[in-house]
PDB file of N, CA and C in Angstrom:
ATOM      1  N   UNK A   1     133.123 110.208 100.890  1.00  0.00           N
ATOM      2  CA  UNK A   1     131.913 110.500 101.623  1.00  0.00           C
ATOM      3  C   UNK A   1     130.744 110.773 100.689  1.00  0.00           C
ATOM      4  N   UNK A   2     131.106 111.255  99.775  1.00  0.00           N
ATOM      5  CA  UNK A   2     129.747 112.006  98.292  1.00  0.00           C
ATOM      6  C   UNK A   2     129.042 110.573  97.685  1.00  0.00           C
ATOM      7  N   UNK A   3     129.817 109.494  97.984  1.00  0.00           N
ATOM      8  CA  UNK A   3     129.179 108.129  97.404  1.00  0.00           C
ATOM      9  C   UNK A   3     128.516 107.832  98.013  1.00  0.00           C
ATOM     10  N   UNK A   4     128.531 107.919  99.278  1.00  0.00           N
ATOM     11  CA  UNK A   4     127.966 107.066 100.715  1.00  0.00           C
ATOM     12  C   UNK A   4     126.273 108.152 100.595  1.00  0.00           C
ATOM     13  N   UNK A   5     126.905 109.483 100.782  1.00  0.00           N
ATOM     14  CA  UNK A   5     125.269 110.238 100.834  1.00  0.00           C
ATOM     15  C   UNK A   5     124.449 109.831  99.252  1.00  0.00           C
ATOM     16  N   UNK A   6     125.115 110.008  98.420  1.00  0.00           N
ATOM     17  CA  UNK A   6     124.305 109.841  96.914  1.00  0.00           C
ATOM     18  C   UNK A   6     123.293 108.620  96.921  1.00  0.00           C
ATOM     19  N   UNK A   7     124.181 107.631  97.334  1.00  0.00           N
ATOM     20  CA  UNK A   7     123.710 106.415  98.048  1.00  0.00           C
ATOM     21  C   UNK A   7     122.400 106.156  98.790  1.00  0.00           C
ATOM     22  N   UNK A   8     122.395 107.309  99.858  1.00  0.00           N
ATOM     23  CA  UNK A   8     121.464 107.143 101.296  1.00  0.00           C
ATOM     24  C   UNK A   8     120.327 107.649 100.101  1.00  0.00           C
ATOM     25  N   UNK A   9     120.544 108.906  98.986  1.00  0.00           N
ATOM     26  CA  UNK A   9     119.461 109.784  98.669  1.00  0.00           C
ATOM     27  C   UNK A   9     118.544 109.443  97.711  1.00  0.00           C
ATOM     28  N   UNK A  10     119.595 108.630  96.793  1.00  0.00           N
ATOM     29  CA  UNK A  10     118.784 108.050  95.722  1.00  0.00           C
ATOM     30  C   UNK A  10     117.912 106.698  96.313  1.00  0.00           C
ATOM     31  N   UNK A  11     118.502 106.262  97.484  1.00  0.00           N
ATOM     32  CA  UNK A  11     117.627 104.977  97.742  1.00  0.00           C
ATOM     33  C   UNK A  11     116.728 105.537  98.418  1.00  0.00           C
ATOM     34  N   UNK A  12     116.716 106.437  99.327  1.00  0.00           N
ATOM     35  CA  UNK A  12     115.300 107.274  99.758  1.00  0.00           C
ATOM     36  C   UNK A  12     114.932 107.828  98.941  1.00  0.00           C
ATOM     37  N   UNK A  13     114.928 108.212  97.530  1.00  0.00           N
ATOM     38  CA  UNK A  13     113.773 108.736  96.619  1.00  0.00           C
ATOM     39  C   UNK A  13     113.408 107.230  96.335  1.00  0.00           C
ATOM     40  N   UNK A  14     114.047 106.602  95.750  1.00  0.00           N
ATOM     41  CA  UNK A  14     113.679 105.207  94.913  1.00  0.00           C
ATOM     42  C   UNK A  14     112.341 104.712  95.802  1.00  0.00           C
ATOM     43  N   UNK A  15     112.754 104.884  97.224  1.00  0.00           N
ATOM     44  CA  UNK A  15     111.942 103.567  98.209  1.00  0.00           C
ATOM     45  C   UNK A  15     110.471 104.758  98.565  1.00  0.00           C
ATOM     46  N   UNK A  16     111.042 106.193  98.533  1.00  0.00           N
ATOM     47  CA  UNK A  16     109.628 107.381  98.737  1.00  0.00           C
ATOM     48  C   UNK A  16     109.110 107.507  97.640  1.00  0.00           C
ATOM     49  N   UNK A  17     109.172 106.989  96.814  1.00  0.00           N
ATOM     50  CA  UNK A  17     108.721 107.386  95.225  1.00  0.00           C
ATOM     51  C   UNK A  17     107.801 105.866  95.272  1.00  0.00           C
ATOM     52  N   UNK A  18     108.398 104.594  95.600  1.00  0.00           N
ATOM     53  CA  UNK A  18     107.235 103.861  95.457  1.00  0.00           C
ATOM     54  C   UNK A  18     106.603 103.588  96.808  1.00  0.00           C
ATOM     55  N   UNK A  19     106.965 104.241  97.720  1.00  0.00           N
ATOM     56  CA  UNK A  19     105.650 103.956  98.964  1.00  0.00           C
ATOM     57  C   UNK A  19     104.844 105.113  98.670  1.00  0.00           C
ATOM     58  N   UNK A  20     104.968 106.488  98.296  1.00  0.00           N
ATOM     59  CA  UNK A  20     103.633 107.571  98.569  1.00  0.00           C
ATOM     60  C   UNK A  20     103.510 107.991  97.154  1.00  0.00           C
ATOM     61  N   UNK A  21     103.935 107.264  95.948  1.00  0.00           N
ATOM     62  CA  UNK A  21     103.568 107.754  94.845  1.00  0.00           C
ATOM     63  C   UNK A  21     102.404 107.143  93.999  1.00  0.00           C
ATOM     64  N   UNK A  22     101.350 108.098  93.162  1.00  0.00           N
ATOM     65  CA  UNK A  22     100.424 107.871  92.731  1.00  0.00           C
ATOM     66  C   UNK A  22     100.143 106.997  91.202  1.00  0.00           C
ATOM     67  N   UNK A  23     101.644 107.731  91.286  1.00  0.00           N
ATOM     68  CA  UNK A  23     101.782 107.268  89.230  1.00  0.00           C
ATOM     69  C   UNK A  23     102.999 106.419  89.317  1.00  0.00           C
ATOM     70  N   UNK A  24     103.148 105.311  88.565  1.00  0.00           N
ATOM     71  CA  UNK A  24     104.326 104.671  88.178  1.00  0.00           C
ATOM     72  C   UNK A  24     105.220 105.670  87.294  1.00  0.00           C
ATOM     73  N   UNK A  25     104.587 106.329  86.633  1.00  0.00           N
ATOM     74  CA  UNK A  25     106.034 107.499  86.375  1.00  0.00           C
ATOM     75  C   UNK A  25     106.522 107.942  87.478  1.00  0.00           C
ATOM     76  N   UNK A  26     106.573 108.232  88.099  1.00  0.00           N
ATOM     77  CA  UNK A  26     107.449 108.636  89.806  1.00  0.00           C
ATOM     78  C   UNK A  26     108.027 107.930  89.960  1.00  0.00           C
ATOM     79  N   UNK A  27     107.701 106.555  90.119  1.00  0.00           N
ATOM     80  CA  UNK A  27     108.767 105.593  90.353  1.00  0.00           C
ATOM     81  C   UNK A  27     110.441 105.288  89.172  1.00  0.00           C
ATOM     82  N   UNK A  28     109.125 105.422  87.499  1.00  0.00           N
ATOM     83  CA  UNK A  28     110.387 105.055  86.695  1.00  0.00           C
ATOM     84  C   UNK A  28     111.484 106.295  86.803  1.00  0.00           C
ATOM     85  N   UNK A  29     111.068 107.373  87.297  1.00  0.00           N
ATOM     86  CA  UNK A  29     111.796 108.532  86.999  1.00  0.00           C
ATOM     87  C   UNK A  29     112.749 108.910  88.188  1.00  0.00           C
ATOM     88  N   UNK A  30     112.349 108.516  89.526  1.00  0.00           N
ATOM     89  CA  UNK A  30     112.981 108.236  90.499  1.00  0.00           C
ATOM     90  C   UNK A  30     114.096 106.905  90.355  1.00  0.00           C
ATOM     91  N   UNK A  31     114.082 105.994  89.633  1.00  0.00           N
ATOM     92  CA  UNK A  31     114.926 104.638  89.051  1.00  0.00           C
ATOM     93  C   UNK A  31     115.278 105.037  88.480  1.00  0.00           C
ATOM     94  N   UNK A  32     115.263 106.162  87.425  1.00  0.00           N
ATOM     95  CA  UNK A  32     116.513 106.380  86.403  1.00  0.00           C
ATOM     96  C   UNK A  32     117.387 107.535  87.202  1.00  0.00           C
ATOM     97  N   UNK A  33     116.891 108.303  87.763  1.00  0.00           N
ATOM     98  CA  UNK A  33     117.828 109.556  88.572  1.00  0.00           C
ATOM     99  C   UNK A  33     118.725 108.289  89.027  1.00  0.00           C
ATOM    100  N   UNK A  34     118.537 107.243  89.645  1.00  0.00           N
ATOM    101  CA  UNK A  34     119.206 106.124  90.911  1.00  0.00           C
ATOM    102  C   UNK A  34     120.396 106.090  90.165  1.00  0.00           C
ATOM    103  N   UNK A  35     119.917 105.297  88.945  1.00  0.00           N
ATOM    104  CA  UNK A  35     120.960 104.417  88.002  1.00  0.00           C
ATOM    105  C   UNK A  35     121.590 105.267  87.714  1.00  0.00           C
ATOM    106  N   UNK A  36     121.638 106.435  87.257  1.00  0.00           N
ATOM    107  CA  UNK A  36     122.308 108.068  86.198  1.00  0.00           C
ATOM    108  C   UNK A  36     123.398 107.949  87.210  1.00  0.00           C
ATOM    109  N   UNK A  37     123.083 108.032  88.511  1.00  0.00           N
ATOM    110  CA  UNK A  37     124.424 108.481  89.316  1.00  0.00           C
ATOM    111  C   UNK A  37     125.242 107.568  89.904  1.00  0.00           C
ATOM    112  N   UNK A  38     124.684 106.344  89.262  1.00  0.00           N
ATOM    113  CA  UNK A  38     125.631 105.000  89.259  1.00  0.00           C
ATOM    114  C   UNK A  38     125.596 104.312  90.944  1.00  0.00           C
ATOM    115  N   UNK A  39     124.573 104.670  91.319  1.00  0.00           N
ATOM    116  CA  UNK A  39     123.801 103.453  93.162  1.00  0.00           C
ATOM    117  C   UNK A  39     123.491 102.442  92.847  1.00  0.00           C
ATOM    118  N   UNK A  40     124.140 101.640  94.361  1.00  0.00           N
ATOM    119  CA  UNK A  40     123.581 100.324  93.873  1.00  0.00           C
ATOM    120  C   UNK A  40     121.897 100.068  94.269  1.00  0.00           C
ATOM    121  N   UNK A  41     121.627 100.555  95.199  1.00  0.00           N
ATOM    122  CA  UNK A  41     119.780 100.815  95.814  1.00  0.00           C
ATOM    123  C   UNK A  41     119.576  99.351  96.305  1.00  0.00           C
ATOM    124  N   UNK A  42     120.100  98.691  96.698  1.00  0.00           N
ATOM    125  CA  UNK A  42     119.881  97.487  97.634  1.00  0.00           C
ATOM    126  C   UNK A  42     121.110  96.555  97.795  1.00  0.00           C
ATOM    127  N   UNK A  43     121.121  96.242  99.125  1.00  0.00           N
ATOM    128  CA  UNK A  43     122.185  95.745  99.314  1.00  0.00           C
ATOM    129  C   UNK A  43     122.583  94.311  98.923  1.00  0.00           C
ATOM    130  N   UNK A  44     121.268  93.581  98.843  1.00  0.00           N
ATOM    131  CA  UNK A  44     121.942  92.215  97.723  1.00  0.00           C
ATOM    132  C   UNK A  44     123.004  92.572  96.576  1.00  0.00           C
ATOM    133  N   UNK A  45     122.715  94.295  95.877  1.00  0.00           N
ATOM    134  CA  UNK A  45     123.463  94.300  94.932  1.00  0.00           C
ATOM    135  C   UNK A  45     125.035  94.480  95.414  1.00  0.00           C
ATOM    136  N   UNK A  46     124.675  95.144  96.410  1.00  0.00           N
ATOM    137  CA  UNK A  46     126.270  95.809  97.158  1.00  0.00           C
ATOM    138  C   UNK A  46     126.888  94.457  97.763  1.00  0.00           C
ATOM    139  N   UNK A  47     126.502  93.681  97.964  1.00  0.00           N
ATOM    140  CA  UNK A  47     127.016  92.430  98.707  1.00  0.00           C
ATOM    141  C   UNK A  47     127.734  91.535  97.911  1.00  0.00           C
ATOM    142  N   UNK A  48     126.825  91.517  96.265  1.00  0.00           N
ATOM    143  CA  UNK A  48     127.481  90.727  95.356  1.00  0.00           C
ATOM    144  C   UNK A  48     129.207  91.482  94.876  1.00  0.00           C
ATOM    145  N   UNK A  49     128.964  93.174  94.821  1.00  0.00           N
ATOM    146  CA  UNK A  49     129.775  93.526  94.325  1.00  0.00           C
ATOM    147  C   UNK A  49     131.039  92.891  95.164  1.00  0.00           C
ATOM    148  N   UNK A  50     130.756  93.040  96.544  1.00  0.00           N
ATOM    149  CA  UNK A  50     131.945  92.652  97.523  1.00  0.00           C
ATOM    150  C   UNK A  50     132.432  91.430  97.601  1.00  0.00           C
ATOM    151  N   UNK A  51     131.356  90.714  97.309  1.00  0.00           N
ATOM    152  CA  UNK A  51     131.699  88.660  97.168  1.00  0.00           C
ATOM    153  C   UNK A  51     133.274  88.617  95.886  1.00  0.00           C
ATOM    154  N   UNK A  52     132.392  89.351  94.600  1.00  0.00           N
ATOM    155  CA  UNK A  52     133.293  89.075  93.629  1.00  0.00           C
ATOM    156  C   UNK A  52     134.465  90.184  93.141  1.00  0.00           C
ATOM    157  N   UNK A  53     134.921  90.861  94.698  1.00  0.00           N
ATOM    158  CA  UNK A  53     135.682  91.338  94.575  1.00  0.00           C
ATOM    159  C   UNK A  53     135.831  92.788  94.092  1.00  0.00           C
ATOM    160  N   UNK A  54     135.021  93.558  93.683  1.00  0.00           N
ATOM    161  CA  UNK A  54     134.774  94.401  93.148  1.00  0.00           C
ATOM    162  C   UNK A  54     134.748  95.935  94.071  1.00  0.00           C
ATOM    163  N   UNK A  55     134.322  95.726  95.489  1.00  0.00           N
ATOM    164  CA  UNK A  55     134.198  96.926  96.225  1.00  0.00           C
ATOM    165  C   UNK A  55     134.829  95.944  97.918  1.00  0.00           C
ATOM    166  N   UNK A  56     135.905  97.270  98.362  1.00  0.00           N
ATOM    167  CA  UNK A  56     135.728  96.679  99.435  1.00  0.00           C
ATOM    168  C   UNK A  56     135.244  96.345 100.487  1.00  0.00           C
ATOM    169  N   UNK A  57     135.674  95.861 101.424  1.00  0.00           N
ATOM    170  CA  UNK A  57     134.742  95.153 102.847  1.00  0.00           C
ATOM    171  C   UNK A  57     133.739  96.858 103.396  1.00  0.00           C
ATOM    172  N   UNK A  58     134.963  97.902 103.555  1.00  0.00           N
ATOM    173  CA  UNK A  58     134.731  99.383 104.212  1.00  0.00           C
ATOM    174  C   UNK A  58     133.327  99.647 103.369  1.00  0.00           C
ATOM    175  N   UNK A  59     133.563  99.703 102.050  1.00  0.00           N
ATOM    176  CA  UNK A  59     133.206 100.873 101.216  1.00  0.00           C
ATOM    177  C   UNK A  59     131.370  99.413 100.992  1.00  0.00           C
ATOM    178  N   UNK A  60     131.556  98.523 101.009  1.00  0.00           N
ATOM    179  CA  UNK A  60     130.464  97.816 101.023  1.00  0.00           C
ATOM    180  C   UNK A  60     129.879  97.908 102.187  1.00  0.00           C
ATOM    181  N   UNK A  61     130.136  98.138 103.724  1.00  0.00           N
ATOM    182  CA  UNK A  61     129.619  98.254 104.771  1.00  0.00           C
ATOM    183  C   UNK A  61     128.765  99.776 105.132  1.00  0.00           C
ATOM    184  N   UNK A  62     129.704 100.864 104.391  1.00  0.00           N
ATOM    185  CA  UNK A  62     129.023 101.805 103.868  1.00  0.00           C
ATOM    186  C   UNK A  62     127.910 102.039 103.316  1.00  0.00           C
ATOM    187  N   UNK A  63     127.891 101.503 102.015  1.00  0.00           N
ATOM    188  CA  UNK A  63     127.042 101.591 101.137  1.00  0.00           C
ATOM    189  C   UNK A  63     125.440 100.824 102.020  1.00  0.00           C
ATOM    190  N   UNK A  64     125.815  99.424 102.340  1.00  0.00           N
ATOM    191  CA  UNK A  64     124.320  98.769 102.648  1.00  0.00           C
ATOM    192  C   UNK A  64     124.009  99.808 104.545  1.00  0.00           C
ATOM    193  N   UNK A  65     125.115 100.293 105.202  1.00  0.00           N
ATOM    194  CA  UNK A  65     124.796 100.704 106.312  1.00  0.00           C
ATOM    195  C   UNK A  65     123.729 102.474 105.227  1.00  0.00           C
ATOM    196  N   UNK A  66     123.895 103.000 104.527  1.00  0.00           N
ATOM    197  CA  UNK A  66     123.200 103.849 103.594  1.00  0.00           C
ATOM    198  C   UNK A  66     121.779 103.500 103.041  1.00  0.00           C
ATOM    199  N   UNK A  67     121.721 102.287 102.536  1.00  0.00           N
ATOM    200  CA  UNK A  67     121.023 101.662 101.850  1.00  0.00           C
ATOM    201  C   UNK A  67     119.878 101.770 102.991  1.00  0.00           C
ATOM    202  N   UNK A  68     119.981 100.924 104.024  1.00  0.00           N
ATOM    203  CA  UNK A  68     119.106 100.171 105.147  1.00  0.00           C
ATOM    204  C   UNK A  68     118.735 101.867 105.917  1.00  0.00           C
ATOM    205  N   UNK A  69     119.530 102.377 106.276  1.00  0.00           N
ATOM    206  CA  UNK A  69     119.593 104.097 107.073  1.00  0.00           C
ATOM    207  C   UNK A  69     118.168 104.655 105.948  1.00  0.00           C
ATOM    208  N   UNK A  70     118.383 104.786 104.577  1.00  0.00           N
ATOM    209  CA  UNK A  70     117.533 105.297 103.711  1.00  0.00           C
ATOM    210  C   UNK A  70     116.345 104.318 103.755  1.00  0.00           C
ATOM    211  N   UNK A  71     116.291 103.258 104.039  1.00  0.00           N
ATOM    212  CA  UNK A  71     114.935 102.849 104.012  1.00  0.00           C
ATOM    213  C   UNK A  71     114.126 102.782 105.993  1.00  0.00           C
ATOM    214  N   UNK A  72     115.140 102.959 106.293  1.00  0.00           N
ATOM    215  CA  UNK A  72     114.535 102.913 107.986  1.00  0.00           C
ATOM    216  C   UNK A  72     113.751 104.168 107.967  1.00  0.00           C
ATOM    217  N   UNK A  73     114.452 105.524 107.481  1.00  0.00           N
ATOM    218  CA  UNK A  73     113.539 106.490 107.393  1.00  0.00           C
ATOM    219  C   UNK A  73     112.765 106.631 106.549  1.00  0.00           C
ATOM    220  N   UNK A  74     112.126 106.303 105.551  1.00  0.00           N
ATOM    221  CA  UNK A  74     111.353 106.109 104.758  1.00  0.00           C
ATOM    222  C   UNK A  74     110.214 105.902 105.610  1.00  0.00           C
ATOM    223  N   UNK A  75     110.627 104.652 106.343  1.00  0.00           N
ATOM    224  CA  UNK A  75     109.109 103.649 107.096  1.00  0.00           C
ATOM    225  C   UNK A  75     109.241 104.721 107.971  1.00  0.00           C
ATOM    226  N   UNK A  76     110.064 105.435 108.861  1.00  0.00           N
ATOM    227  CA  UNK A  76     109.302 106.065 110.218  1.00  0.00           C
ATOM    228  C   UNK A  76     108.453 107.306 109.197  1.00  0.00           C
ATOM    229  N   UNK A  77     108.615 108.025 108.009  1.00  0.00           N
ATOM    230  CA  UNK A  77     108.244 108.960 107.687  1.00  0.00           C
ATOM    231  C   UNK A  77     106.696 108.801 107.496  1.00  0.00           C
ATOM    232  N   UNK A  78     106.738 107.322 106.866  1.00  0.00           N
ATOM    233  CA  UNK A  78     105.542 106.906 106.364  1.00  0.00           C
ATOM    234  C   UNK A  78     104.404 106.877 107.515  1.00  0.00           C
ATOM    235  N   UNK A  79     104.857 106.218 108.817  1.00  0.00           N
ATOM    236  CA  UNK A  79     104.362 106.249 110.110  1.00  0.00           C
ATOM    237  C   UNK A  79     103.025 107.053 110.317  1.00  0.00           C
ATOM    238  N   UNK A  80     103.873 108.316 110.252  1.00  0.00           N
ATOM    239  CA  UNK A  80     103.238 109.517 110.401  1.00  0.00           C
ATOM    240  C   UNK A  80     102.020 110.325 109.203  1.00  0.00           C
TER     241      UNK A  80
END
């Protein structure tokens, strides 16, 4: 379960860091927290892992159902 949230959190900083941030340092620094804790932050990446075998069907349906969840709220946050 700790993969799946790490997942949802780092891709909602990654994706809130470049919609309401002022400085591209926010962004690079929000991209390295991502990578440090080893996320994939978009699901093309999570999809490849699953093509070539690497993660399974579950744990890939996870991850991009995280991925997409973290950016849906992003946009309603932004909304407002």
């Amino acid at each position: 379960m700790l993969p799946y949230i790490s997942e949802f959190i780092a891709t909602l900083l990654l994706i809130g860091a470049v919609a309401f941030a002022k400085s591209p340092v926010l962004v690079v620094a929000a991209f390295a927290v991502a990578i440090t804790i080893g996320t994939d932050l978009n699901p093309a990446v999570t999809l490849y892992k699953f093509f070539s075998g690497k993660v399974s069907k579950m744990t890939a349906l996870y991850f991009v159902v995280a991925q997409l969840l973290a950016g849906l709220s992003v946009g309603l946050f932004s909304k407002f």
